[in-house]
Structures are given as structure tokens and as C-alpha cells.
C-alpha atoms as a PDB file:
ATOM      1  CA  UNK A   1      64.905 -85.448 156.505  1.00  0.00           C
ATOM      2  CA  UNK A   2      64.367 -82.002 157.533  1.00  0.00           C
ATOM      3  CA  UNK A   3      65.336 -81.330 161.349  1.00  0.00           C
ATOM      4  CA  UNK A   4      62.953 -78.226 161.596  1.00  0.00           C
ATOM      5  CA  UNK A   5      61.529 -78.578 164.997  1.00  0.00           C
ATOM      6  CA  UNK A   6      64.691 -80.581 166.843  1.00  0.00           C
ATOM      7  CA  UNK A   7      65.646 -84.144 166.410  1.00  0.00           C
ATOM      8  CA  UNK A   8      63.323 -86.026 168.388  1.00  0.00           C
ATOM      9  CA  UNK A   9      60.692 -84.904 165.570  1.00  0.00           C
ATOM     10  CA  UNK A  10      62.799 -85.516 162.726  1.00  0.00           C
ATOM     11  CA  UNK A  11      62.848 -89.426 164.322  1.00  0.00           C
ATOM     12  CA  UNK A  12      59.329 -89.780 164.958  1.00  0.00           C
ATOM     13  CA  UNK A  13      58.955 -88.333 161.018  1.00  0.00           C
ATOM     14  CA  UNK A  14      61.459 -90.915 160.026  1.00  0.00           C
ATOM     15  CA  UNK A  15      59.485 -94.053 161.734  1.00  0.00           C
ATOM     16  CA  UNK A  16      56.253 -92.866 160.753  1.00  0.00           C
ATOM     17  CA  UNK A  17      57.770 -92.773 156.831  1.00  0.00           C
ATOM     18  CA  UNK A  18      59.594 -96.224 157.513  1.00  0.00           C
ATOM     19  CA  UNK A  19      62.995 -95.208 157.173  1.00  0.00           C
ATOM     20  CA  UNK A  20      65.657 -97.602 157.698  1.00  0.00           C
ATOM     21  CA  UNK A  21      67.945 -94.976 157.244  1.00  0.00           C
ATOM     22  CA  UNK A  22      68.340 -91.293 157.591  1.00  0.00           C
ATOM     23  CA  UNK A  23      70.462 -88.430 156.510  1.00  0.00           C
ATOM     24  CA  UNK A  24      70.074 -84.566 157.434  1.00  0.00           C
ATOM     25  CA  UNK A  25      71.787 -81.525 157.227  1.00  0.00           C
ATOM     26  CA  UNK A  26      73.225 -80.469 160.675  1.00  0.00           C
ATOM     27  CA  UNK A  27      72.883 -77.081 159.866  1.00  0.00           C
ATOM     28  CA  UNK A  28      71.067 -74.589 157.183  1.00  0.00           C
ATOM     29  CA  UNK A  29      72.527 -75.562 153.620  1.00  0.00           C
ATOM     30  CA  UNK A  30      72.163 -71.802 153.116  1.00  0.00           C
ATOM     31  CA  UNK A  31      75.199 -70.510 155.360  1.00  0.00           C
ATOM     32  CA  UNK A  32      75.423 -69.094 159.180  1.00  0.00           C
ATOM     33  CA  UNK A  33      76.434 -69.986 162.216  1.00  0.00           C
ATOM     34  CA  UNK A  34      75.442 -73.608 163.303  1.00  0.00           C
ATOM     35  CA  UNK A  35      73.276 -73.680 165.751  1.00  0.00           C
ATOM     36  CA  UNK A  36      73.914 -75.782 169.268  1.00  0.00           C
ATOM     37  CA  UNK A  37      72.063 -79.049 170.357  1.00  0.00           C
ATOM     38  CA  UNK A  38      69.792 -79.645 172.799  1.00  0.00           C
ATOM     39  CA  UNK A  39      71.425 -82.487 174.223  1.00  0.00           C
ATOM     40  CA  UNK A  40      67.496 -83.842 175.847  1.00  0.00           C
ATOM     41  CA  UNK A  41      66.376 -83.721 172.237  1.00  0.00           C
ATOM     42  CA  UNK A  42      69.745 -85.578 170.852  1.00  0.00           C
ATOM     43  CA  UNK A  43      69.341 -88.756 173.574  1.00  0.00           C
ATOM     44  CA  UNK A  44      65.683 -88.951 172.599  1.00  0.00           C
ATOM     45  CA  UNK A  45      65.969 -89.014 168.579  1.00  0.00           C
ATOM     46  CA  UNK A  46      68.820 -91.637 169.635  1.00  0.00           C
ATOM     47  CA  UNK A  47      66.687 -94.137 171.659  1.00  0.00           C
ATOM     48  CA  UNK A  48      64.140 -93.658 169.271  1.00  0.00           C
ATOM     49  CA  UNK A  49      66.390 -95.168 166.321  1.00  0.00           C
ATOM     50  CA  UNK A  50      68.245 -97.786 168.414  1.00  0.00           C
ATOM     51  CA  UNK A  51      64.250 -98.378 169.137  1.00  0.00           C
ATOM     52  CA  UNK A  52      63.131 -99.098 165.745  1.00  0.00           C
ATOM     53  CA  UNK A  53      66.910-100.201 164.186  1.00  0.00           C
ATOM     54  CA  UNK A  54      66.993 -97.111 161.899  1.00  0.00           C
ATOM     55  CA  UNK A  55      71.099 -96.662 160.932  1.00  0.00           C
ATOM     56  CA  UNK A  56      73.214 -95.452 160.242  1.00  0.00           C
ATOM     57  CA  UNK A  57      72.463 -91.613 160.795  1.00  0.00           C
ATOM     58  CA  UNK A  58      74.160 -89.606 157.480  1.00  0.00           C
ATOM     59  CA  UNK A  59      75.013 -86.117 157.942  1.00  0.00           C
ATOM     60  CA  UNK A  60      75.537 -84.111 154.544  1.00  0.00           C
ATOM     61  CA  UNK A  61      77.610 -81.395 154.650  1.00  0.00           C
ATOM     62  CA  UNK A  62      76.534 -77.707 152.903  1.00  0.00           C
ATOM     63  CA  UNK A  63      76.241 -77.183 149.134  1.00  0.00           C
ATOM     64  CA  UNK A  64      78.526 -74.535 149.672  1.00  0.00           C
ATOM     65  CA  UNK A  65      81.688 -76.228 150.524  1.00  0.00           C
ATOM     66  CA  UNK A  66      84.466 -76.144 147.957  1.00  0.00           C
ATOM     67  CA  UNK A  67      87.043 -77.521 149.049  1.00  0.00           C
ATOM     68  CA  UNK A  68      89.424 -76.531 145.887  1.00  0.00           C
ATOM     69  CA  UNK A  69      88.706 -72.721 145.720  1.00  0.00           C
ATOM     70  CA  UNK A  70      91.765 -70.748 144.854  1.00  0.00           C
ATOM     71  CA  UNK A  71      90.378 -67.856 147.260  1.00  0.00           C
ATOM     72  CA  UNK A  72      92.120 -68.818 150.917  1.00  0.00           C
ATOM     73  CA  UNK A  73      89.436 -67.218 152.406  1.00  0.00           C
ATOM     74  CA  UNK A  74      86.240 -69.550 151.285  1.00  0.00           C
ATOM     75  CA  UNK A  75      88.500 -72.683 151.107  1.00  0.00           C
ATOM     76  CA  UNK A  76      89.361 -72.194 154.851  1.00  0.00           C
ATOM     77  CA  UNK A  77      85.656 -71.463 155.779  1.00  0.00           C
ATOM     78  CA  UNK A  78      84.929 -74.822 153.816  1.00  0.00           C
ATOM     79  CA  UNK A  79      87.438 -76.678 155.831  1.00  0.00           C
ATOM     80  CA  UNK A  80      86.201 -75.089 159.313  1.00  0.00           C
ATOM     81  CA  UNK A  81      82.869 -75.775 158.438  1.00  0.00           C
ATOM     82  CA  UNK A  82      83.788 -79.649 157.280  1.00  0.00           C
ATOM     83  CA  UNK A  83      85.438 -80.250 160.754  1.00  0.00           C
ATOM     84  CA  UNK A  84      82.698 -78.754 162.904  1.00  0.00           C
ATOM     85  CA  UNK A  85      80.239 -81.131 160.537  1.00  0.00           C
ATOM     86  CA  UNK A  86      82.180 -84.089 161.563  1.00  0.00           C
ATOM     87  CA  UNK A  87      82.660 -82.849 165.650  1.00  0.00           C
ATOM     88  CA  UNK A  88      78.431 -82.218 165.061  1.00  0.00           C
ATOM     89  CA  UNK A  89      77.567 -86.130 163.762  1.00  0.00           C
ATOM     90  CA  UNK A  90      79.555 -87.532 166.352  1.00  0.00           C
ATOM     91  CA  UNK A  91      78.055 -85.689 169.071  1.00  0.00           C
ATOM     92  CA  UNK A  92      74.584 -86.916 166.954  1.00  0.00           C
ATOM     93  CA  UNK A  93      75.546 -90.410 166.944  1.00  0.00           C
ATOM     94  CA  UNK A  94      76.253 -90.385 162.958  1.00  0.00           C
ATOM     95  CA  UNK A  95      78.310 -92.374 161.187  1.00  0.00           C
ATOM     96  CA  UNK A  96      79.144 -90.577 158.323  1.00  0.00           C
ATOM     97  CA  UNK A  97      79.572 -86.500 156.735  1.00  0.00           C
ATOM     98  CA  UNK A  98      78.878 -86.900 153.057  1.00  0.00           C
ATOM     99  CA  UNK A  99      80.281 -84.187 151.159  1.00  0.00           C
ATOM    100  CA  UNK A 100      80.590 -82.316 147.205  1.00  0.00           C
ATOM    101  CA  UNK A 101      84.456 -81.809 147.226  1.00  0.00           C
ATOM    102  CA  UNK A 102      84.092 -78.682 145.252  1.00  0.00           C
ATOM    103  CA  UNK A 103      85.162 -77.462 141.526  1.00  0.00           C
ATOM    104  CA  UNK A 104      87.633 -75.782 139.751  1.00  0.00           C
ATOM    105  CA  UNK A 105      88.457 -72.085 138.887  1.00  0.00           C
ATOM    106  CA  UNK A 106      87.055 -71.182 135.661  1.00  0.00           C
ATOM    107  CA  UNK A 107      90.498 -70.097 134.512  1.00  0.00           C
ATOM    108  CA  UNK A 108      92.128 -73.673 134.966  1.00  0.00           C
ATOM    109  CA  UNK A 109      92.506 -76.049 132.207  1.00  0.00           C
ATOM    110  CA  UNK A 110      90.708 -79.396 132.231  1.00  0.00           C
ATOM    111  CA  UNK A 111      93.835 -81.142 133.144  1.00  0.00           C
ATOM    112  CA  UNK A 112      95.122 -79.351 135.237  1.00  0.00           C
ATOM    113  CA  UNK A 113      95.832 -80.986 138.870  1.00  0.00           C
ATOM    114  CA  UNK A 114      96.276 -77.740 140.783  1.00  0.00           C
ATOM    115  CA  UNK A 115      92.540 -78.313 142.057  1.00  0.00           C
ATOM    116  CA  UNK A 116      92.789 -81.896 142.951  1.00  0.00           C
ATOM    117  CA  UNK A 117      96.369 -80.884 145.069  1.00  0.00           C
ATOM    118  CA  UNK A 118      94.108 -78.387 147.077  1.00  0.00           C
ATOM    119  CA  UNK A 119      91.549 -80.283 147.756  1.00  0.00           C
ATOM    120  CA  UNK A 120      93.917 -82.659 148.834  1.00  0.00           C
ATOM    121  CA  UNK A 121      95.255 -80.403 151.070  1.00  0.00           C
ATOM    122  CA  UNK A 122      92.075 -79.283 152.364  1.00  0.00           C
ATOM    123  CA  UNK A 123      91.150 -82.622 153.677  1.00  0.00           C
ATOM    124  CA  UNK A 124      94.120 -82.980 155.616  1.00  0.00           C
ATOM    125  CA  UNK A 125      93.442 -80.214 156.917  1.00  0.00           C
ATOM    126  CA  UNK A 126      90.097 -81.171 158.010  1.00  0.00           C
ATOM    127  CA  UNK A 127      91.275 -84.150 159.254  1.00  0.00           C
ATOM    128  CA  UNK A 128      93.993 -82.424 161.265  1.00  0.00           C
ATOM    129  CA  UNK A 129      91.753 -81.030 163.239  1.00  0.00           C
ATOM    130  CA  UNK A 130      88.707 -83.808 163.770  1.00  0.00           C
ATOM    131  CA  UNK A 131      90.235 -86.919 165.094  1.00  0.00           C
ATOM    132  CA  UNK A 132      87.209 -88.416 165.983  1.00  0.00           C
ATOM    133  CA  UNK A 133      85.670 -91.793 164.428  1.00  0.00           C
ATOM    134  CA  UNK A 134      83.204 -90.242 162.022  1.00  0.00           C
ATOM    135  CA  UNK A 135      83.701 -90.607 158.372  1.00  0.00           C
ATOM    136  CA  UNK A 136      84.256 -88.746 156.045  1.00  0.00           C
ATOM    137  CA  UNK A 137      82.643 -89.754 152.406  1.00  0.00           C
ATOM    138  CA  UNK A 138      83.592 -87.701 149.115  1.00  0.00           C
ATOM    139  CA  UNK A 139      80.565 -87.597 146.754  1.00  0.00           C
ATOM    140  CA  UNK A 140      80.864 -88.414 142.749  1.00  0.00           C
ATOM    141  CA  UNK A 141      79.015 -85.156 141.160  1.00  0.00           C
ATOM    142  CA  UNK A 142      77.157 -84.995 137.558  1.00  0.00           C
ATOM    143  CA  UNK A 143      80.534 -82.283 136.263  1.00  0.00           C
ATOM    144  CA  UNK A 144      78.248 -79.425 136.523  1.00  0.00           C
ATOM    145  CA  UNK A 145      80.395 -75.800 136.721  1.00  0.00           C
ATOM    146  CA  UNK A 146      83.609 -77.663 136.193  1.00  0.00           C
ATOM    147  CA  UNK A 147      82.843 -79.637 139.850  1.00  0.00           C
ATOM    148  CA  UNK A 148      85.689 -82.438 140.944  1.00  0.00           C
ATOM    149  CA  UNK A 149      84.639 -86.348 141.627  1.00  0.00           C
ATOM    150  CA  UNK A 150      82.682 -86.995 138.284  1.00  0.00           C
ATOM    151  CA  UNK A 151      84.485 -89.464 136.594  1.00  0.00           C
ATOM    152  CA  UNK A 152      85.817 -92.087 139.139  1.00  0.00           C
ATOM    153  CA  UNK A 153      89.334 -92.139 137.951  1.00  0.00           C
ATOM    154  CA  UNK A 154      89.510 -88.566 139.706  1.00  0.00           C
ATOM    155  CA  UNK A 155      87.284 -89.638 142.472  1.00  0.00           C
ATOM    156  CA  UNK A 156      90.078 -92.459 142.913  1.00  0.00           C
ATOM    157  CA  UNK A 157      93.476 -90.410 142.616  1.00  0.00           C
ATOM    158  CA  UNK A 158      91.523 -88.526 145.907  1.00  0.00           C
ATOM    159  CA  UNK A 159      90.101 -91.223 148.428  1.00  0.00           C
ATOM    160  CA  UNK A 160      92.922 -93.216 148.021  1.00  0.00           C
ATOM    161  CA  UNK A 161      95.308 -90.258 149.275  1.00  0.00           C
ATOM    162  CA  UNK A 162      93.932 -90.507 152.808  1.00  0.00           C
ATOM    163  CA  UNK A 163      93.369 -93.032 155.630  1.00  0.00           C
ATOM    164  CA  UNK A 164      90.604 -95.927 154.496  1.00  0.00           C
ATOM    165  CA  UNK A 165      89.007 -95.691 157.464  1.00  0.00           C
ATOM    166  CA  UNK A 166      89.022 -92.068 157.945  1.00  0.00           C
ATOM    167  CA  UNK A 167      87.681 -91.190 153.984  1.00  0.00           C
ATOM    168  CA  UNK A 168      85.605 -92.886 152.554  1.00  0.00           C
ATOM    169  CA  UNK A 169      82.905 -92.353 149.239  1.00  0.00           C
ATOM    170  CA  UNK A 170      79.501 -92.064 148.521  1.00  0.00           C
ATOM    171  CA  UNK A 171      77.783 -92.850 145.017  1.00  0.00           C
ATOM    172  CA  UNK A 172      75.084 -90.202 143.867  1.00  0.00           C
ATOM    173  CA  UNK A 173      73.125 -92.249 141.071  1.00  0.00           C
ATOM    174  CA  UNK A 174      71.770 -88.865 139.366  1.00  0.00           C
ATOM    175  CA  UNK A 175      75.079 -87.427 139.568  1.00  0.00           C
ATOM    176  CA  UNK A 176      76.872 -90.580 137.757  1.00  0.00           C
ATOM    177  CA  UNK A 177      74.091 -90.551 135.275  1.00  0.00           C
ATOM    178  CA  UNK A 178      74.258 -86.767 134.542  1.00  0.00           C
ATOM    179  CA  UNK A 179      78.267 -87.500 133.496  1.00  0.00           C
ATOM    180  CA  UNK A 180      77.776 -90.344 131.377  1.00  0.00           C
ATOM    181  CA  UNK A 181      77.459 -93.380 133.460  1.00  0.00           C
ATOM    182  CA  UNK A 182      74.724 -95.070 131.998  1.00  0.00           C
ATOM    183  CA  UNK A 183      72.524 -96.829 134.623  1.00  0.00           C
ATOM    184  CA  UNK A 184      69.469 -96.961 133.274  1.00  0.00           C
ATOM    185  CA  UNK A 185      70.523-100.198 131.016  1.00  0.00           C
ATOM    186  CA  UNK A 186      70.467-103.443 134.188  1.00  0.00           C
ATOM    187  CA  UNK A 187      73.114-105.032 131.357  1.00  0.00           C
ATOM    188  CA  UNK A 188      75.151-101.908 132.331  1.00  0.00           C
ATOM    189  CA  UNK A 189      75.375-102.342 136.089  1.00  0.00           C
ATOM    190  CA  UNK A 190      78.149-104.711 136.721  1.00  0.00           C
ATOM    191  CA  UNK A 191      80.336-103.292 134.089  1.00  0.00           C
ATOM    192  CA  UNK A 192      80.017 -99.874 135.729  1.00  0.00           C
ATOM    193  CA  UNK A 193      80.373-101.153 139.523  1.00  0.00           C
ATOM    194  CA  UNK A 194      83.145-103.432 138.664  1.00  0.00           C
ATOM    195  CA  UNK A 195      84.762-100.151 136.747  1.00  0.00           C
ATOM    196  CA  UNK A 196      84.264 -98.079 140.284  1.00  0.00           C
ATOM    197  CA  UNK A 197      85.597-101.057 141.928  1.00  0.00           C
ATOM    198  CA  UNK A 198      88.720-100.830 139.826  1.00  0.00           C
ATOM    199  CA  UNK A 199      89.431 -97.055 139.851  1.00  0.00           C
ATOM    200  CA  UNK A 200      87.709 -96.229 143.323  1.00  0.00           C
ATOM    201  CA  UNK A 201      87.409 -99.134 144.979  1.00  0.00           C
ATOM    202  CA  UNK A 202      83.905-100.897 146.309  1.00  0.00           C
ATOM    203  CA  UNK A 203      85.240-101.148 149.876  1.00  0.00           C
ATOM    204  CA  UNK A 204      85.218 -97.223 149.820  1.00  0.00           C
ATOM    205  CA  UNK A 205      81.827 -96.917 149.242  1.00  0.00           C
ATOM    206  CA  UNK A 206      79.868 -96.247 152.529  1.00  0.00           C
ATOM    207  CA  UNK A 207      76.470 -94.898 150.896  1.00  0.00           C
ATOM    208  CA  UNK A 208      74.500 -94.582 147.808  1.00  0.00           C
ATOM    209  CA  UNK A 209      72.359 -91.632 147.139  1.00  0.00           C
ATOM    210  CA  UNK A 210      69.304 -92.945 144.693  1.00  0.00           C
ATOM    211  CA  UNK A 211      67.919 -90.598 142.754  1.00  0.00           C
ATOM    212  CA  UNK A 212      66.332 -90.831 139.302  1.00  0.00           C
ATOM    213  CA  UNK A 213      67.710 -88.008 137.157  1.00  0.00           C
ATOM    214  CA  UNK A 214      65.660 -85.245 135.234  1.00  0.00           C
ATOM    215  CA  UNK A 215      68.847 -84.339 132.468  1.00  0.00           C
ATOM    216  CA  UNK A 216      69.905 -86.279 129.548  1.00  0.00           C
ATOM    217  CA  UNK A 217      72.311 -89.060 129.823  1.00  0.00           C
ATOM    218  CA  UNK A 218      75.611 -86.914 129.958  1.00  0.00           C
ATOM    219  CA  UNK A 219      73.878 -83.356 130.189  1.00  0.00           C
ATOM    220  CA  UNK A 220      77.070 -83.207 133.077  1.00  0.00           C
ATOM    221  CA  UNK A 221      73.329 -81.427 134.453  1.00  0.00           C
ATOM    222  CA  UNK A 222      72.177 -82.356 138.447  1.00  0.00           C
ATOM    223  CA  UNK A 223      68.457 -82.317 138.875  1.00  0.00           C
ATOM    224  CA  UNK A 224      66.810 -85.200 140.671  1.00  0.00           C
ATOM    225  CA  UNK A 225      63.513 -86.675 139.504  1.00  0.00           C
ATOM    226  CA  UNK A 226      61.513 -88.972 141.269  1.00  0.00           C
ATOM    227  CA  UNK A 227      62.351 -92.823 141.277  1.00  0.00           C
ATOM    228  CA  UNK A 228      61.739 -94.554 137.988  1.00  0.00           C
ATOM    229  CA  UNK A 229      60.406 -91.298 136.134  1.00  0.00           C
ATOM    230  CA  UNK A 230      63.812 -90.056 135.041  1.00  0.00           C
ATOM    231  CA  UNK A 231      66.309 -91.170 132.792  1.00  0.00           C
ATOM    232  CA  UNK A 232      67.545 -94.345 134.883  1.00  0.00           C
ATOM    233  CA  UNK A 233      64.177 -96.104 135.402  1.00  0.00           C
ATOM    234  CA  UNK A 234      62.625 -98.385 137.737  1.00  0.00           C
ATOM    235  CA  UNK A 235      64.312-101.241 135.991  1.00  0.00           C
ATOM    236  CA  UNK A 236      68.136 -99.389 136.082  1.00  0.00           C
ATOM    237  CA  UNK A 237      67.146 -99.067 140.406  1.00  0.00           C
ATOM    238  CA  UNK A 238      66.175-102.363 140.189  1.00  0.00           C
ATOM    239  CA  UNK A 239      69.594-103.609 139.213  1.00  0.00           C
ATOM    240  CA  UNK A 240      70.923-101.337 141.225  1.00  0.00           C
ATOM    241  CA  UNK A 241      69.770-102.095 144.543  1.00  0.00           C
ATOM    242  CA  UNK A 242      69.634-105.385 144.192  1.00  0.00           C
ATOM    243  CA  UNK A 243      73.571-105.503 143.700  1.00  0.00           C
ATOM    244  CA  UNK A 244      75.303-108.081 145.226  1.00  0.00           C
ATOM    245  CA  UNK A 245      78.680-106.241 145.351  1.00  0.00           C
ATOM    246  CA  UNK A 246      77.423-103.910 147.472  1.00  0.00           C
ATOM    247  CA  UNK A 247      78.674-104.023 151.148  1.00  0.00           C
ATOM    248  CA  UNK A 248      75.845-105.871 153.213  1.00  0.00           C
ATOM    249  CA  UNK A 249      72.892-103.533 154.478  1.00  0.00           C
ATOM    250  CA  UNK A 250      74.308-100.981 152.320  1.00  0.00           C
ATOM    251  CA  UNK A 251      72.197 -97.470 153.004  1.00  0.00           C
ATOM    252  CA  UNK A 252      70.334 -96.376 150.216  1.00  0.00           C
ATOM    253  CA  UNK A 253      69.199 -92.378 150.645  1.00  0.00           C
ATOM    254  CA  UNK A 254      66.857 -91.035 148.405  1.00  0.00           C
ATOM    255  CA  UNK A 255      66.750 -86.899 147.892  1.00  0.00           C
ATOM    256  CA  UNK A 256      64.115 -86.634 145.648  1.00  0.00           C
ATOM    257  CA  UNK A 257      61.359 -84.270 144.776  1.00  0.00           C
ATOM    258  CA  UNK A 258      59.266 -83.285 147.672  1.00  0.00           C
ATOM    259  CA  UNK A 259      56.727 -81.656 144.845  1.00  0.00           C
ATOM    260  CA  UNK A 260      53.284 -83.118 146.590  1.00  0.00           C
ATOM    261  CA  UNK A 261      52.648 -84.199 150.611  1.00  0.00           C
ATOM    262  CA  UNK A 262      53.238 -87.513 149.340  1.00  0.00           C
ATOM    263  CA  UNK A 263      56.135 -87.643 147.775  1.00  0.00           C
ATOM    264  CA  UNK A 264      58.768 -88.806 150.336  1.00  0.00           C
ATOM    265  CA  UNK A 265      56.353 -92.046 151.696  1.00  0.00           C
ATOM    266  CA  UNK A 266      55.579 -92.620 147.560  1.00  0.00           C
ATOM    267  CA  UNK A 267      59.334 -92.804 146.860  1.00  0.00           C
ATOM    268  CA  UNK A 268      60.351 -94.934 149.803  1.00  0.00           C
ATOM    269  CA  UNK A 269      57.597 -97.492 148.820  1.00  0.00           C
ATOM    270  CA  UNK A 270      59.052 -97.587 145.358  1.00  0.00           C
ATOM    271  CA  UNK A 271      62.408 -98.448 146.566  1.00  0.00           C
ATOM    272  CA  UNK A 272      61.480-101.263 148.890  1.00  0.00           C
ATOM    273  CA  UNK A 273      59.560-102.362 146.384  1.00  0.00           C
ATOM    274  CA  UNK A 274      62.344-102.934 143.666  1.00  0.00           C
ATOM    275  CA  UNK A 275      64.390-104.850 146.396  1.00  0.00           C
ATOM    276  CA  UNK A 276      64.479-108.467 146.645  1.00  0.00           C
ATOM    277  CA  UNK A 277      64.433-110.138 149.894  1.00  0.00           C
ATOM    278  CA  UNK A 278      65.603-113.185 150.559  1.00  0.00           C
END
């Protein structure tokens, strides 16, 4: 959800949509200083979800973050930047800061754990200096420009460094898709969750990101496509969000295509359509 015009109108966008759920960027994605809250504005958009039961608020960090550069400079801007994102949700009310961990050099060999050990240290860092009871959740990526967190034995050897309730993950459907993760097959599901179970862990998992994917099965390529008209398919979401391993009231947040005036509400209604009630 865009928060172009303050908070309170981001909320009243959300309820009109019938979110259940909502993430946002605290800040332009693009770069510059973060701008301050009205605090008025905050305590409205708050009553207003505590209102109509819409939780938990996600914040997503920039694109820009990289948490493993080799240049001191931009990985210590990422780690200011990931700290003031987490001292920003909880002053929103949010639950979690969702973030891309970053990718390495060009120069560095596949194998090489020089990356993951920064990044590593970069989150400590981070966490050093928030103490505060947000979360922090490290997002699986689709291995585009040599990016960390595709396959989930990597995404493992990181969460489980830190605290379990301080660091947490979040599953990106496109971007486990775009690696090689085949969703799209519902016989595929529960081999693939039980795999991130084993090498991630299920109890990390905080939030899933659904979005259909645009790229081949493995293009390692991250552009989202509507639900059910990419390469996973209404009947891949189906088995997906109806998956019983899932923590309960798992949030589901879609960041698809916003190509027509339509396309958010059109989306949505796909989703909660695919779901199962009991």
C-alpha cells in the first residue's frame, strides 16, 4: 500500500480494498532522508485497523539495502537505514521489517562465504542498535545479480545465527520460483515446505509474499505477474495458501502489478477466493 497522503489514508485505502493485512514502505524505496510522522495521523490509521482487525502491519525495508557490500561505506548506510526501519514500525505499530539481505561482489566466487560472514555481521549490527520488539524477517530472493537467500540452505546458515525471536524470514513465492522452486505443481508443495522446514525452519517464517511470477521456472529472473497468470498458477496458490503447515492466520501480501485501476481489488479477490474456509 502506498502511504502517499499520510497513514490515516493509506488505512481507509486498505478497508475500502478489504485488506486483512498490510505492508508499506516507511520511506521512499528510492533513497533520502526519511521523513518524520505525524503522530495525529499514526493514532488514527491505528484505531482504524484495531477497528476493522487488519494485522499485522509489515514494513519492507528499501531495495537498496545490501547488507553484504564490500564498500564500508554503503554497507553501513544499509545497516543505519535497517535500524531506523525497525525504530519507524514500532513507533507505527508494525510487527515486522521485511528485508532483501543483499548480494555478492561480482569478483567473489560462488562459494565463497565472505558475503554471508558480512551480512552476518551487519545484522548484529543492526540489532545492536534497535532493541526494540519488532522483527526482523530476511527475504528468500529469485538469485538475480548474484543476490544472497535464494536457495534455503543459505537462507538457513543466516536466520539461524541470530535470536528466534529477534530474526525471523519471509517467503517471496516469485522469488522461490524464479530459482528453481517449483510451485506451480500442488504435488510439489509439501515436498518444498517440508524442505524449508528442514533447512530454514517453518517456525521462522513470519510472512509470505504471493506473487505469480513473469520468468521461466529457474530464469534466477524477479518480475511479478499477476495471480494465476504467471508461471505458478491459480492451482500452485491454491496449494499454497491453503497449507496447513503454515503458522495459523499466516499473512499473505501480494505485490503485484498495479498495470490497470483495478488491479490491486482484482488480485485480492483472487486470493480469497483460492482459500478454503472452514
Amino acid at each position: 500500500m502506498s502511504i502517499q497522503g499520510g497513514m490515516e489514508k493509506m488505512a481507509k485505502t486498505a478497508i475500502e480494498l478489504g485488506c486483512e493485512t498490510v505492508q508499506i514502505f516507511s520511506r521512499s524505496p528510492r533513497g533520502g532522508k526519511a521523513k518524520p510522522f505525524d503522530a495525529g495521523d499514526v493514532a488514527r490509521m491505528k484505531q482504524l485497523f484495531d477497528e476493522h482487525d487488519i494485522r499485522p502491519l509489515v514494513i519492507h525495508a528499501p531495495y537498496y539495502i545490501n547488507l553484504a557490500s564490500v564498500d564500508e561505506a554503503k554497507r553501513s548506510y544499509s545497516i543505519e537505514v535497517l535500524a531506523e526501519d525497525l525504530t519507524r514500525a514500532e513507533v507505527l505499530g508494525a510487527s515486522f521489517v521485511v528485508t532483501h539481505i543483499g548480494h555478492k561482489h561480482r569478483d567473489e566466487p560462488e562459494d565463497s562465504s565472505q558475503a554471508l560472514c558480512r551480512v552476518i555481521d551487519s545484522i548484529n549490527r543492526v540489532l545492536d542498535t534497535y532493541a526494540g520488539p519488532v522483527k526482523l524477517l530476511l527475504e528468500n530472493t529469485a538469485g538475480q545479480g548474484r543476490e544472497l537467500g535464494s536457495a534455503f540452505e543459505e537462507l538457513g546458515k543466516l536466520v539461524h545465527v541470530f535470536p528466534p525471536d529477534r530474526v525471523g524470514t519471509c517467503f517471496d513465492t516469485s522469488h522461490a520460483f524464479g530459482w528453481g522452486y517449483d510451485l506451480s505443481d500442488p504435488g510439489n508443495i509439501d515436498q518444498i515446505f517440508r524442505a524449508y522446514d528442514q533447512l530454514v525452519g517453518l517456525e521462522t517464517l513470519e510472512v509470505i509474499h504471493l506473487n505469480d511470477s513473469k520468468m521461466a521456472l529457474g530464469s534466477r529472473r524477479d518480475r511479478h505477474e499477476h495471480i494465476g497468470k504467471g508461471g505458478i498458477g491459480l492451482e500452485g496458490f491454491r496449494a499454497i495458501i491453503n497449507y496447513t503447515g503454515f503458522k495459523p492466520d499466516m499473512p499473505g501480501i501480494m505485490e503485484t502489478p498495479t498495470d490497470t485501476p483495478a488491479a490491486d481489488e482484482d488480485n485480492l479477490a483472487t486470493v480469497k477466493a483460492l482459500r478454503i474456509t472452514a
